[in-house]
N, C-alpha and C. Protein backbone atom coordinates (compact mmCIF):
# COMPACT_ATOMS: atom_id res chain seq x y z
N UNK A 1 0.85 -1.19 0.00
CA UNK A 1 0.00 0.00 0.00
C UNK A 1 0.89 1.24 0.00
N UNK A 2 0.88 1.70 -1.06
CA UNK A 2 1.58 2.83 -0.85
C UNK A 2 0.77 3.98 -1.04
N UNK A 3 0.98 5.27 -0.45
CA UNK A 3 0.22 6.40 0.00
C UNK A 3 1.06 7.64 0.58
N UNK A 4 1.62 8.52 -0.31
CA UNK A 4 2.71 9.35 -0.49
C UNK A 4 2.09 11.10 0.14
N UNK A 5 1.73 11.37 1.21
CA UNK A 5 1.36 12.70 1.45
C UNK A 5 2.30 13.91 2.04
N UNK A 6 1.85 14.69 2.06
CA UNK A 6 2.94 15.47 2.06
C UNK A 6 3.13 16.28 3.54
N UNK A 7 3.90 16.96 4.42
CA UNK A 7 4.29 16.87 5.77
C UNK A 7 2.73 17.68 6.36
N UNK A 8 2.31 18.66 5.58
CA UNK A 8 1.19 19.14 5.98
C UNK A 8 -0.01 18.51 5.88
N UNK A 9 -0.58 17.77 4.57
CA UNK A 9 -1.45 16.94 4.85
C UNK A 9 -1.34 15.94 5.85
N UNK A 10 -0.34 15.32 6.19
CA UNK A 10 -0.40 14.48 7.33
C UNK A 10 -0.36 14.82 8.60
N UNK A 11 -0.01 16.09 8.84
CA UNK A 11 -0.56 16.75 10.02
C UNK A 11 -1.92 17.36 10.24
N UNK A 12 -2.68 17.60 9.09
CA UNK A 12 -4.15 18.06 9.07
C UNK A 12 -4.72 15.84 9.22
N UNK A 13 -3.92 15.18 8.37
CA UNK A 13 -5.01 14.02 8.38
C UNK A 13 -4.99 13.97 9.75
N UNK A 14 -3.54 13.41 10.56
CA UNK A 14 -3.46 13.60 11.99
C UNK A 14 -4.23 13.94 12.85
N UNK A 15 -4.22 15.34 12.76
CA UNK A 15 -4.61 15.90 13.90
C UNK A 15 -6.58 15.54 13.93
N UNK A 16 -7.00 15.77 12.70
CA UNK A 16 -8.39 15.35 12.44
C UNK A 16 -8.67 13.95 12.98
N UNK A 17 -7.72 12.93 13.00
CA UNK A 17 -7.98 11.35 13.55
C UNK A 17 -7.80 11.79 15.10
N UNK A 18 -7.02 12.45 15.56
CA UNK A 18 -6.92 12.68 16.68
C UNK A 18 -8.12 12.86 17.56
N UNK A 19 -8.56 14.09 17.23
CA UNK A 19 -9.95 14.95 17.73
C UNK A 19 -10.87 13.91 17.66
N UNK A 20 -11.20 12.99 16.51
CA UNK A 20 -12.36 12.74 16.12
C UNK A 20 -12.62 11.34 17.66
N UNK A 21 -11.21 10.99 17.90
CA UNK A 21 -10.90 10.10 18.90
C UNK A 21 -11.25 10.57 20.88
N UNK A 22 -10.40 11.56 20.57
CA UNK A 22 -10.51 12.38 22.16
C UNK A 22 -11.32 13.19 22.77
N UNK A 23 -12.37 14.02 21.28
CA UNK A 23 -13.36 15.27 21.60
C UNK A 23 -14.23 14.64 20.62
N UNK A 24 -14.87 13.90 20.51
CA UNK A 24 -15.55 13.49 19.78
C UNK A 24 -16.84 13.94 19.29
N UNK A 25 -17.31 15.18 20.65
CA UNK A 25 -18.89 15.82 21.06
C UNK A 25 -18.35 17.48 19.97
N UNK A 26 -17.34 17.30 20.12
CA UNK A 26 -17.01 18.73 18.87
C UNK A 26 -16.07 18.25 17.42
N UNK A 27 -16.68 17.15 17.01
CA UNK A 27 -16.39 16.68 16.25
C UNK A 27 -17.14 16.57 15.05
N UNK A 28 -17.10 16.87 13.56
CA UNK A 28 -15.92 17.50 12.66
C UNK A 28 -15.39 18.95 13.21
N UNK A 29 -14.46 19.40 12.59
CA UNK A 29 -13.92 20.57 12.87
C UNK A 29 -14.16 21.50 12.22
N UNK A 30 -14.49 22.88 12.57
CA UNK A 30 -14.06 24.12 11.76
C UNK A 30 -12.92 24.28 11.33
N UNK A 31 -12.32 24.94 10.06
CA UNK A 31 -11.01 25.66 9.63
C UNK A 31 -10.07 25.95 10.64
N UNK A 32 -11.12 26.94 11.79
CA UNK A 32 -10.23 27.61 12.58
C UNK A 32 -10.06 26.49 13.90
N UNK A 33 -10.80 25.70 14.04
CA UNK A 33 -10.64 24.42 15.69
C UNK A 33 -9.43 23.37 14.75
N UNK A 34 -9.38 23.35 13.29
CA UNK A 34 -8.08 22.58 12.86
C UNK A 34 -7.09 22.88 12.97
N UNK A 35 -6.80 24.43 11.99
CA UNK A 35 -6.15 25.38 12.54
C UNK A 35 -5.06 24.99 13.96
N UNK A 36 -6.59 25.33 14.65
CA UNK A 36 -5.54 25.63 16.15
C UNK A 36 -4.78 24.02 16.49
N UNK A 37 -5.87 22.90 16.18
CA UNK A 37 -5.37 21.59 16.56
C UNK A 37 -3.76 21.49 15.80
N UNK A 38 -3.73 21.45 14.56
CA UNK A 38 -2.62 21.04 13.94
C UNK A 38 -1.35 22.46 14.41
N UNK A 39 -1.95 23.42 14.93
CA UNK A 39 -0.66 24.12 15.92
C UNK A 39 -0.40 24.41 17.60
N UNK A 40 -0.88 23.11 17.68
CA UNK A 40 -1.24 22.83 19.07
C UNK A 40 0.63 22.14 19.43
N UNK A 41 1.16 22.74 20.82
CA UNK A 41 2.29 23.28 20.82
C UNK A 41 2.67 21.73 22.10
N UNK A 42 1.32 21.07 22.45
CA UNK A 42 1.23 19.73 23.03
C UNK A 42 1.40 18.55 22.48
N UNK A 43 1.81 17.38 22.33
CA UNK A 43 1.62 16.39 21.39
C UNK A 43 1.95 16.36 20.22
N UNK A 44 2.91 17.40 19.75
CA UNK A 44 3.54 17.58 18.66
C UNK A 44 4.76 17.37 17.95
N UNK A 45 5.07 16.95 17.19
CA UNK A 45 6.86 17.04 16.62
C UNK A 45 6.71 16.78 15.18
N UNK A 46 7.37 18.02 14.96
CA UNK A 46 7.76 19.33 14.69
C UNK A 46 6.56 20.29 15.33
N UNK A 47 6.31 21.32 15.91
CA UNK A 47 5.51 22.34 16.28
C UNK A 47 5.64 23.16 14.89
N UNK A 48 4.23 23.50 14.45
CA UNK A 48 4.06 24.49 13.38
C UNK A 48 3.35 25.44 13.75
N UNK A 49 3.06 26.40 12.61
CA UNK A 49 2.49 27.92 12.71
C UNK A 49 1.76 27.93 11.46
N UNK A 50 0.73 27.05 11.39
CA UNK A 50 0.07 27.54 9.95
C UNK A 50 -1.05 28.20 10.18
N UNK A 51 -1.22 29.07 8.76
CA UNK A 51 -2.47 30.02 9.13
C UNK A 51 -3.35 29.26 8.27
N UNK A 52 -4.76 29.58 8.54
CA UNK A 52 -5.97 29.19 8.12
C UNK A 52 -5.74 29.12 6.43
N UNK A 53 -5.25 30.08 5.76
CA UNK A 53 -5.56 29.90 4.40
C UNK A 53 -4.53 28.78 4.02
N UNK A 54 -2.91 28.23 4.96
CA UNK A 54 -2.11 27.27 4.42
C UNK A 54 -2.96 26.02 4.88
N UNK A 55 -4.01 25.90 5.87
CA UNK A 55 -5.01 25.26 6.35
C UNK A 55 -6.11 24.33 5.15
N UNK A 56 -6.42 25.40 4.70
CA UNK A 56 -7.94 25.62 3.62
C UNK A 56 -6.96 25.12 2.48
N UNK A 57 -5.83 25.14 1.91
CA UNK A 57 -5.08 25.22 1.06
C UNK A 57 -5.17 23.66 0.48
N UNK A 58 -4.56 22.90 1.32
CA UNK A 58 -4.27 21.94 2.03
C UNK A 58 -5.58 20.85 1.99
N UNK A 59 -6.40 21.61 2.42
CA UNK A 59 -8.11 20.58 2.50
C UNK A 59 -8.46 20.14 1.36
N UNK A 60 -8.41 21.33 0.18
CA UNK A 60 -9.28 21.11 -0.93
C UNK A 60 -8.23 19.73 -1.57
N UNK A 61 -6.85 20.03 -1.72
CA UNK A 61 -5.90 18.70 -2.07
C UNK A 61 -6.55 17.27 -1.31
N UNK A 62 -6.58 17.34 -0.20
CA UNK A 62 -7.18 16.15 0.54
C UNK A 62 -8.69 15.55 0.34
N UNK A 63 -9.61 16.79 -0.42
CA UNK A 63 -10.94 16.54 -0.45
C UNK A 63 -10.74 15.92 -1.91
N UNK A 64 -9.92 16.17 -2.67
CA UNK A 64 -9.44 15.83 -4.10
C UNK A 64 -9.37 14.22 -4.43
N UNK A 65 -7.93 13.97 -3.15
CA UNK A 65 -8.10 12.68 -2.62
C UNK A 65 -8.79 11.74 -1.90
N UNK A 66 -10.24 12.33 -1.58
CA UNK A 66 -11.20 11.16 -0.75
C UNK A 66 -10.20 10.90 0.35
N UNK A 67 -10.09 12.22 0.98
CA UNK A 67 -9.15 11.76 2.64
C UNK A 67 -10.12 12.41 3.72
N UNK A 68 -10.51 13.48 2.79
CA UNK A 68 -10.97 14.93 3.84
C UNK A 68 -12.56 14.94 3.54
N UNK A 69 -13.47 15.27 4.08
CA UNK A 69 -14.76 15.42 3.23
C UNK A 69 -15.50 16.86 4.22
N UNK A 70 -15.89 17.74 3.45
CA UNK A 70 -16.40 19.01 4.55
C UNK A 70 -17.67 18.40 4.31
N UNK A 71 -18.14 19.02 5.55
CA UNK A 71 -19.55 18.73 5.94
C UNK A 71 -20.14 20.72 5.92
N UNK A 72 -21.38 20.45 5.33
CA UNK A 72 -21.87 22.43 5.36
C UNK A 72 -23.42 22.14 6.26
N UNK A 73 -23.31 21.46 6.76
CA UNK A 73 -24.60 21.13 8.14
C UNK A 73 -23.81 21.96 9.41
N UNK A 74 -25.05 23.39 8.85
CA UNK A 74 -24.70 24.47 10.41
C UNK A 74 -24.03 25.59 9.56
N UNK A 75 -23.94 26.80 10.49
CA UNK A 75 -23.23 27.77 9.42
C UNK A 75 -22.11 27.95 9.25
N UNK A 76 -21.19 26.87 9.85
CA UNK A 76 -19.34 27.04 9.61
C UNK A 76 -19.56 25.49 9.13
N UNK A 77 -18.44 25.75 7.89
CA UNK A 77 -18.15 24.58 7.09
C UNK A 77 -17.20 23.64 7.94
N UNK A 78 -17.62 22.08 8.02
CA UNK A 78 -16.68 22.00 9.21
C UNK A 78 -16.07 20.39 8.51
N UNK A 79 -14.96 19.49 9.23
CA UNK A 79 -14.27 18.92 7.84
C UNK A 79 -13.83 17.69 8.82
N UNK A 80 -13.83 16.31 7.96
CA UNK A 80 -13.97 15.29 9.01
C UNK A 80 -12.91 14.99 8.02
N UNK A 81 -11.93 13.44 8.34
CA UNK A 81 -11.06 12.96 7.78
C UNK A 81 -11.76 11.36 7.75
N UNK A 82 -10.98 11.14 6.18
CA UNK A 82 -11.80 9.66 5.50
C UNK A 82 -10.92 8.59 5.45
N UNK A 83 -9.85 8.84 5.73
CA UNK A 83 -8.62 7.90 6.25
C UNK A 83 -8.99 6.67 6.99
N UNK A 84 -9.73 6.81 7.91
CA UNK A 84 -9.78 5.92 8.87
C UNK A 84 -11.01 4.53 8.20
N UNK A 85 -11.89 5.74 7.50
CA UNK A 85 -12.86 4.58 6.95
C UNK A 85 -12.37 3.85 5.75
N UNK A 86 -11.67 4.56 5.05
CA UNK A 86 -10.85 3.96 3.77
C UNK A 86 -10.31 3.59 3.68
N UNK A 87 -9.71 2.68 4.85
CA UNK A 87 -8.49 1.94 4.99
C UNK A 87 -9.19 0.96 6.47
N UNK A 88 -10.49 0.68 6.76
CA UNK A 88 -10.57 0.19 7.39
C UNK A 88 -9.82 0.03 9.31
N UNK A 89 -10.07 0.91 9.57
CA UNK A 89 -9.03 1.69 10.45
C UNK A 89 -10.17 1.58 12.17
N UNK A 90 -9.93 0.32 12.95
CA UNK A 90 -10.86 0.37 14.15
C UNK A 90 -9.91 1.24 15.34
N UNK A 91 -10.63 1.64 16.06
CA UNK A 91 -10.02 3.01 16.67
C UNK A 91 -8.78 2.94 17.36
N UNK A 92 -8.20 1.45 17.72
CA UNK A 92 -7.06 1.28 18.17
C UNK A 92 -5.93 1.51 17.14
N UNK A 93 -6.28 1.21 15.89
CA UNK A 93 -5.24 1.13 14.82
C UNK A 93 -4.78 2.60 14.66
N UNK A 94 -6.57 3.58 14.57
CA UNK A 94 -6.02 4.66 14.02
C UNK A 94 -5.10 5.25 15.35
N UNK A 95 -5.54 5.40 16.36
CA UNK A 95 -5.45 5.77 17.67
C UNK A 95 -3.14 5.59 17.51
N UNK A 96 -2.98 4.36 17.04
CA UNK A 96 -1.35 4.44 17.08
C UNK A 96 -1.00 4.97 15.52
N UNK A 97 -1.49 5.00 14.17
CA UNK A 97 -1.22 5.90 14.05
C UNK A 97 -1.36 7.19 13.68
N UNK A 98 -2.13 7.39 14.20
CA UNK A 98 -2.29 9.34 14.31
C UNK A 98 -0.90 9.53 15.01
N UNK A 99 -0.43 9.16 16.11
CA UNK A 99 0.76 9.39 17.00
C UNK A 99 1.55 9.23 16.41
N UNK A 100 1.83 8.64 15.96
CA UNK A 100 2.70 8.76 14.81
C UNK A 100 2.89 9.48 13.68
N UNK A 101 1.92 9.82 13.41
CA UNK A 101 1.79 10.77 12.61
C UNK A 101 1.85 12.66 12.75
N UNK A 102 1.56 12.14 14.39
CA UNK A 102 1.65 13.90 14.92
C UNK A 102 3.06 14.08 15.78
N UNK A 103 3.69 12.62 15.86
CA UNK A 103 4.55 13.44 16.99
C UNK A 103 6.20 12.45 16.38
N UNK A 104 6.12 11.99 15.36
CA UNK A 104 7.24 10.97 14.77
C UNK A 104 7.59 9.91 15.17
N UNK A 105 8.61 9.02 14.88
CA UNK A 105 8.96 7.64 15.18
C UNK A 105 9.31 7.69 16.80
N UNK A 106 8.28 6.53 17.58
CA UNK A 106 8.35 6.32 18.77
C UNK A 106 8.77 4.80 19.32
N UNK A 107 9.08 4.48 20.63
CA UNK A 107 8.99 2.94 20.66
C UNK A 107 7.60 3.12 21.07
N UNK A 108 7.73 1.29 21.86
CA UNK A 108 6.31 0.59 22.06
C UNK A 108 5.42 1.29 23.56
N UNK A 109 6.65 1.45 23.94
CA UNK A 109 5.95 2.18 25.42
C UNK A 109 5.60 3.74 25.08
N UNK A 110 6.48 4.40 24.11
CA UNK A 110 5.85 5.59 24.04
C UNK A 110 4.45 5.98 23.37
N UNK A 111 4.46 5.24 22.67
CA UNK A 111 3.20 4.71 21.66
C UNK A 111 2.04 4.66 22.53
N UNK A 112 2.11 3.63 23.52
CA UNK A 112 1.68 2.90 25.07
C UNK A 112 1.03 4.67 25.93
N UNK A 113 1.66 4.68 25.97
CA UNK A 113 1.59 6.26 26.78
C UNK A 113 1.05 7.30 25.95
N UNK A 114 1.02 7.21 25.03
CA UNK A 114 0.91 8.55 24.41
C UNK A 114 -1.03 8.53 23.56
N UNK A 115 -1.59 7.05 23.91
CA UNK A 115 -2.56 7.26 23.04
C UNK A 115 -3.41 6.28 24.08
N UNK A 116 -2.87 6.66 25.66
CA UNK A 116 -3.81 6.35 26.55
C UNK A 116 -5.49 7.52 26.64
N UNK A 117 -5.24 8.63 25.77
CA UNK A 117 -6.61 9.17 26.11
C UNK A 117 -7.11 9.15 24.60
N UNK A 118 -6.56 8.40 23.74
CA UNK A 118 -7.74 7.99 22.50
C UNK A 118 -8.34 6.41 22.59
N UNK A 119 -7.53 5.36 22.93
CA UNK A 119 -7.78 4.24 23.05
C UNK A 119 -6.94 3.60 24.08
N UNK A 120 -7.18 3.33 25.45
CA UNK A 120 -6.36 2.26 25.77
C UNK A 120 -6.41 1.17 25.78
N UNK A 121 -4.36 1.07 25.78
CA UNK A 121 -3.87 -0.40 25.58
C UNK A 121 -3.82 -1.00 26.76
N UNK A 122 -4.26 -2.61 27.08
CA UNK A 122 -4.08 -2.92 28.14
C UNK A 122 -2.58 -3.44 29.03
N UNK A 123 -2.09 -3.76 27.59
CA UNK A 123 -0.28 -4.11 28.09
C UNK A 123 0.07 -3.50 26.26
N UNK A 124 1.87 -3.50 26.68
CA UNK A 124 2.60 -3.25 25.67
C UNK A 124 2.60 -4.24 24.18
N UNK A 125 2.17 -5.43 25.05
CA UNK A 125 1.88 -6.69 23.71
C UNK A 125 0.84 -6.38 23.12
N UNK A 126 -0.57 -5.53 23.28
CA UNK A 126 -1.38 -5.21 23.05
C UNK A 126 -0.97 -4.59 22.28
N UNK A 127 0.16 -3.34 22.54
CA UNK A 127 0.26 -2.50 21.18
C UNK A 127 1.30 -3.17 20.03
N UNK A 128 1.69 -3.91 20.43
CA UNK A 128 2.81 -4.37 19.38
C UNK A 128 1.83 -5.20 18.29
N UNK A 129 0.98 -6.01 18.80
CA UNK A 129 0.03 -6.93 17.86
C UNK A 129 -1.02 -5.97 16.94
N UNK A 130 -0.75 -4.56 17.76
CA UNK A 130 -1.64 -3.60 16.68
C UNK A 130 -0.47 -2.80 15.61
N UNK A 131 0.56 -2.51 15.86
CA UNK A 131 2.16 -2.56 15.17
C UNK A 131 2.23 -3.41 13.60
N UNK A 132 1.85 -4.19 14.65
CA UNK A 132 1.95 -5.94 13.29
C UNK A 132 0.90 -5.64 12.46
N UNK A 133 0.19 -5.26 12.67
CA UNK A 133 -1.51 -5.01 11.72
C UNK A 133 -1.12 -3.81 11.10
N UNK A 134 -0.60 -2.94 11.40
CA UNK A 134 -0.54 -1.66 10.74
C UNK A 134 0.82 -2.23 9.99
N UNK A 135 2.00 -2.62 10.31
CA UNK A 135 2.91 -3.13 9.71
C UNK A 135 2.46 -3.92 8.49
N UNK A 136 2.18 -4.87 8.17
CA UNK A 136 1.60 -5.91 7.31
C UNK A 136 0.84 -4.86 6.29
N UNK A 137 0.19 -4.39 6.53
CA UNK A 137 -0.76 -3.44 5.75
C UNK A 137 -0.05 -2.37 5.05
N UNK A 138 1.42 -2.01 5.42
CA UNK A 138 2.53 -1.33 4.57
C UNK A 138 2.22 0.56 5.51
N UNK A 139 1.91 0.33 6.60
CA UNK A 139 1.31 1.52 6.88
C UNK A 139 2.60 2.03 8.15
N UNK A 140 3.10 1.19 8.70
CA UNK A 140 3.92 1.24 9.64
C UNK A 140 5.46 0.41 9.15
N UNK A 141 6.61 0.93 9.80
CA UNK A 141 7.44 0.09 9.97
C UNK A 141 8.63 0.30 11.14
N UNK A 142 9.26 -0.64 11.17
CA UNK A 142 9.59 -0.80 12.42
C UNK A 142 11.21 -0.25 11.94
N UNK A 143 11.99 0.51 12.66
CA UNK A 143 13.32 1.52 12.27
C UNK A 143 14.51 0.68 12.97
N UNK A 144 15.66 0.44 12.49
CA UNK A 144 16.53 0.51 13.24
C UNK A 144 17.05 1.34 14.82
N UNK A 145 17.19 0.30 15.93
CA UNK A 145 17.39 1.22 17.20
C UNK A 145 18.68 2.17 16.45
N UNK A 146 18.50 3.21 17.64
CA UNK A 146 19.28 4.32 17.46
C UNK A 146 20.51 3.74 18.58
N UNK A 147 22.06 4.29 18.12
CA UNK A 147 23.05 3.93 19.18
C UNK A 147 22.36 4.56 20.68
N UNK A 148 22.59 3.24 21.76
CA UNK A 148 22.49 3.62 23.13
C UNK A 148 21.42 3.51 23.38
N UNK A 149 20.31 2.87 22.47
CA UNK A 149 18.81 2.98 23.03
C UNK A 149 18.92 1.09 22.79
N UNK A 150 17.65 0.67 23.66
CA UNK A 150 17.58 -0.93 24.12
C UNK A 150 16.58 -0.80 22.97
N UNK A 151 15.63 -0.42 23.01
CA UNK A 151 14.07 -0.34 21.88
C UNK A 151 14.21 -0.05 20.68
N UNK A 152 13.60 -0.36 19.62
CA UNK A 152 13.23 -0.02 18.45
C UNK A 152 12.16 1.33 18.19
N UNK A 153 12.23 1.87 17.72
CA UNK A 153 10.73 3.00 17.39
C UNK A 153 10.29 2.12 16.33
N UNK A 154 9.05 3.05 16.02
CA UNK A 154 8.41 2.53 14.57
C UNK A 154 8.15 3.89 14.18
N UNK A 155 7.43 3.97 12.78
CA UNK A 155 7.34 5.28 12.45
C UNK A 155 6.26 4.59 10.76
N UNK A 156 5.71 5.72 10.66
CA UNK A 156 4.48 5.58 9.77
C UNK A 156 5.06 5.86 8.27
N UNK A 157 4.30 5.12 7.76
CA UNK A 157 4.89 5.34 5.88
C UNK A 157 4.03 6.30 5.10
N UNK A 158 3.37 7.44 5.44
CA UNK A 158 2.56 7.59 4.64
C UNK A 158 3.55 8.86 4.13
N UNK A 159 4.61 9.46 4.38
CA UNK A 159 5.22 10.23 3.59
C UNK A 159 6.26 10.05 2.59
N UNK A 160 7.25 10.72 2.01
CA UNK A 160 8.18 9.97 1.30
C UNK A 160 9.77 9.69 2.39
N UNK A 161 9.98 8.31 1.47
CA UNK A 161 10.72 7.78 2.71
C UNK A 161 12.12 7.83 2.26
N UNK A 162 12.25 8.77 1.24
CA UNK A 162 13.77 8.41 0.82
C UNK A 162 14.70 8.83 1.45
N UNK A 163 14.73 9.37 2.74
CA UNK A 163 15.92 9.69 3.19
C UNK A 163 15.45 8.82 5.16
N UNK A 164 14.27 7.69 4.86
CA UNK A 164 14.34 7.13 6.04
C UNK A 164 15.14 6.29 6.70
N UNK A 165 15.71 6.19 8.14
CA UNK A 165 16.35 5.01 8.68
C UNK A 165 16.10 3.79 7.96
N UNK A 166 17.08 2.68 7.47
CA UNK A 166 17.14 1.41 7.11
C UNK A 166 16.03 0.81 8.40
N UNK A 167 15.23 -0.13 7.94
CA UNK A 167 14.26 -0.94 8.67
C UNK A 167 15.14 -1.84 9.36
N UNK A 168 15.17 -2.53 10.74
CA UNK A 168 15.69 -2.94 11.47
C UNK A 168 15.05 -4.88 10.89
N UNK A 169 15.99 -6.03 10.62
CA UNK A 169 15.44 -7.10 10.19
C UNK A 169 15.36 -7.98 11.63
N UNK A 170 15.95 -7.60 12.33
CA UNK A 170 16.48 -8.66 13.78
C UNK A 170 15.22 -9.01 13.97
N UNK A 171 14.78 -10.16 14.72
CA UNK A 171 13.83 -10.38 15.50
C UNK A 171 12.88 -9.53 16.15
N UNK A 172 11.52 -9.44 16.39
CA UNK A 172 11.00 -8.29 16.94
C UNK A 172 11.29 -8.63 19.00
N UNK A 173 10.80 -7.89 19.33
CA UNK A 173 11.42 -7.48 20.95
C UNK A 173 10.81 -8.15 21.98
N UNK A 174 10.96 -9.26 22.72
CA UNK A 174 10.33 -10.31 23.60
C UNK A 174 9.46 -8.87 24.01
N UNK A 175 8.31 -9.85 24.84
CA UNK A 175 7.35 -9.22 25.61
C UNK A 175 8.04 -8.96 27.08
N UNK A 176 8.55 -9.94 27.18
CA UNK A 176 9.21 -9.25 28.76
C UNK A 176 9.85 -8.24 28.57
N UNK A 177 10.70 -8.07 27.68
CA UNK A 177 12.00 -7.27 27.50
C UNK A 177 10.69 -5.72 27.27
N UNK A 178 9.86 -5.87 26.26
CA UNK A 178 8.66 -4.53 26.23
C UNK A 178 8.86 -3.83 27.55
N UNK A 179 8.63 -4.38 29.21
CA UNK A 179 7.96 -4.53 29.66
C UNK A 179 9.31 -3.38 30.67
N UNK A 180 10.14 -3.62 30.25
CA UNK A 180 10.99 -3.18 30.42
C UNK A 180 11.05 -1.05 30.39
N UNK A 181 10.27 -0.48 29.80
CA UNK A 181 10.06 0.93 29.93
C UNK A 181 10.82 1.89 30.70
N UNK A 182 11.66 2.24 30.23
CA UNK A 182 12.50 3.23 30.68
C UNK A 182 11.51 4.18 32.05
N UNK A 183 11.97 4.22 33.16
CA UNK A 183 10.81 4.99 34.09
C UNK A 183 10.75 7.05 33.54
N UNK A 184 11.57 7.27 32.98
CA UNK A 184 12.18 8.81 32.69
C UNK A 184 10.76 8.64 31.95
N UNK A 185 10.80 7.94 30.63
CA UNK A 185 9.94 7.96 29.25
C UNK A 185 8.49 7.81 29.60
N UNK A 186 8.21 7.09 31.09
CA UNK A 186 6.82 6.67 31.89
C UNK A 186 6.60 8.23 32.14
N UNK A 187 7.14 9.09 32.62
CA UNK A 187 7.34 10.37 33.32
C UNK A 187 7.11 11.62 32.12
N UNK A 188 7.48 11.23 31.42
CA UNK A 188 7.26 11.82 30.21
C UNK A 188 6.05 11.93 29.77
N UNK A 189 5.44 11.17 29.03
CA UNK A 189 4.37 10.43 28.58
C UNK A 189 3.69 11.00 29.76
N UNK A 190 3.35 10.98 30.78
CA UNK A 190 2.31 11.10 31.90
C UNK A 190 2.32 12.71 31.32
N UNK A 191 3.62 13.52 31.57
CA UNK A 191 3.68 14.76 31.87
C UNK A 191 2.66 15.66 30.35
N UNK A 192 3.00 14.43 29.58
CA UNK A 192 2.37 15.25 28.03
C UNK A 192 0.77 14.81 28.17
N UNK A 193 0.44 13.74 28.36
CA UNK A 193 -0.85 13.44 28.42
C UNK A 193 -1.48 14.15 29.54
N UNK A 194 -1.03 15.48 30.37
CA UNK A 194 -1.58 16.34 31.47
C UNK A 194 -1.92 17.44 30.56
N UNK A 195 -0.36 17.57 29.09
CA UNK A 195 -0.84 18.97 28.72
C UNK A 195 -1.67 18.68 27.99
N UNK A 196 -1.70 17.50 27.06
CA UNK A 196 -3.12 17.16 26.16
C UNK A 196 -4.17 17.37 26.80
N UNK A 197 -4.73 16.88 27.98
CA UNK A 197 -5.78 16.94 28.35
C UNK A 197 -6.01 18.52 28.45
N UNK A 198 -5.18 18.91 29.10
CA UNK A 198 -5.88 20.32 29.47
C UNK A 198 -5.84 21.42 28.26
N UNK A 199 -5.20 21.02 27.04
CA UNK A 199 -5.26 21.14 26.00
C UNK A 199 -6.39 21.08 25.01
N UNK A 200 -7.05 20.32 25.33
CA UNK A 200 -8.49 19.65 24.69
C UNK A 200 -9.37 20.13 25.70
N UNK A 201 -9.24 20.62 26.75
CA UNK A 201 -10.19 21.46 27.92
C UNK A 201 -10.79 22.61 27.45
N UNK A 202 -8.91 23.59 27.23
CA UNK A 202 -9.17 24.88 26.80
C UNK A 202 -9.64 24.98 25.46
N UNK A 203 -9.76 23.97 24.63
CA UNK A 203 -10.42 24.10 22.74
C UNK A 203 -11.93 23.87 23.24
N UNK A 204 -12.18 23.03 24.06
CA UNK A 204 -13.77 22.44 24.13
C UNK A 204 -14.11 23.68 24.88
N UNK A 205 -13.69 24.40 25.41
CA UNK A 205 -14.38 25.36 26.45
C UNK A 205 -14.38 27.07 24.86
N UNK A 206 -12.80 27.26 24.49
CA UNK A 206 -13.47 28.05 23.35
C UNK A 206 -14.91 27.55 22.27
N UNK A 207 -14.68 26.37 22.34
CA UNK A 207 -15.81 26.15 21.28
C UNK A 207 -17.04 26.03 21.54
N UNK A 208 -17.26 26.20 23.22
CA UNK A 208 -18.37 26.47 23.41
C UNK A 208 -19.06 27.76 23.54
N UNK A 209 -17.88 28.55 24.03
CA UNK A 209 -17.89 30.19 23.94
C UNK A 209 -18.57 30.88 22.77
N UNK A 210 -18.02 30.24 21.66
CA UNK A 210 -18.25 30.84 20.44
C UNK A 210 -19.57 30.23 20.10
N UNK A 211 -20.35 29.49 20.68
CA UNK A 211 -21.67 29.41 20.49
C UNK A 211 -22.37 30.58 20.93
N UNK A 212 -22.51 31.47 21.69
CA UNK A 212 -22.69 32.34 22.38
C UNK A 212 -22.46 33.60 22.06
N UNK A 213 -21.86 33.54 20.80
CA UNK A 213 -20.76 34.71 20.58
C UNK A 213 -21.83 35.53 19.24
């Protein structure tokens, strides 16, 4: 399966799988609630600054491709992502990779941590057997460890990969050894999933404002 998008569409597909997962009651999005999601300064890597029209720019390419579809029910045009249904995508799959898609190549525990408030995993084998599904399907792959690290990351294929890490062939990573989680990276992960939440607080609370407005 190959599926070649480009760094901005995959941060609008992203961030749209994201929302549709965590805020689901303000779900599709306006221009401007995408906007702010895809420069949301939490849960991110690379952090961007795009404005609404590199936003809108961006959509109509994706609506081109049967990724994006606006919805005009209500008086702001508001824009859901078709990714998930077009590829058969149950919310755990998309759930690892959107994260991947919003924040770059992670291991299994960060993965683990990082998409405890779209779907949780119940252990780390849990996410690896969803790894393998997205793997197989050409959607994921698994990277060579980096010197000094015990883990592998994985990282998503949907951009171009010609200047990606060589794929790692070794054996994949016992379950005990998973289990293993650096405590710093546990600490981490907690600390970001505090600013997400309260992140998705302050958008749900503007977006209710502006009902009012």
């Amino acid at each position: 399966m190959t599926i070649i998008l480009t760094d901005t569409e995959i941060r609008i597909v992203g961030s749209l799988m994201e929302k549709a997962l965590s805020t689901p009651d303000y779900y599709p999005l306006s221009l401007n609630a995408l906007t702010n999601a895809c420069n949301q300064k939490s849960s991110r890597d690379p952090v961007v600054t795009y404005d609404e029209s590199d936003v809108q720019m961006v959509l109509d390419a994706l609506e081109e491709k049967n990724l994006v579809n606006q919805s005009r029910i209500g008086r702001v045009p508001k824009y859901e992502e078709l990714f998930s249904q077009k590829h058969n995508l149950v919310p755990r799959e998309a759930a690892v990779l959107c994260v991947l898609m919003l924040r770059g190549p992670q291991t299994v525990g960060e993965i683990r941590g990082r998409t405890g408030r779209l779907c949780g995993f119940d252990s780390l084998e849990a996410v690896n057997e969803t790894l393998s599904t997205l793997t197989e399907w050409g959607l994921v792959q698994r990277q060579a460890r980096l010197p000094g690290h015990k883990e592998s990351r994985y990282a998503h294929l949907l951009g171009d990969m010609s200047e990606a890490p060589v794929v790692e062939l070794d054996a994949p990573v016992e379950g005990g050894a998973l289990e293993k989680v650096n405590r710093l990276d546990q600490l981490e992960n907690e600390v970001g999933r505090l600013r997400d939440d309260f992140s998705e607080l302050r958008q749900a609370f503007e977006a209710f404002k502006k009902q009012f407005e």
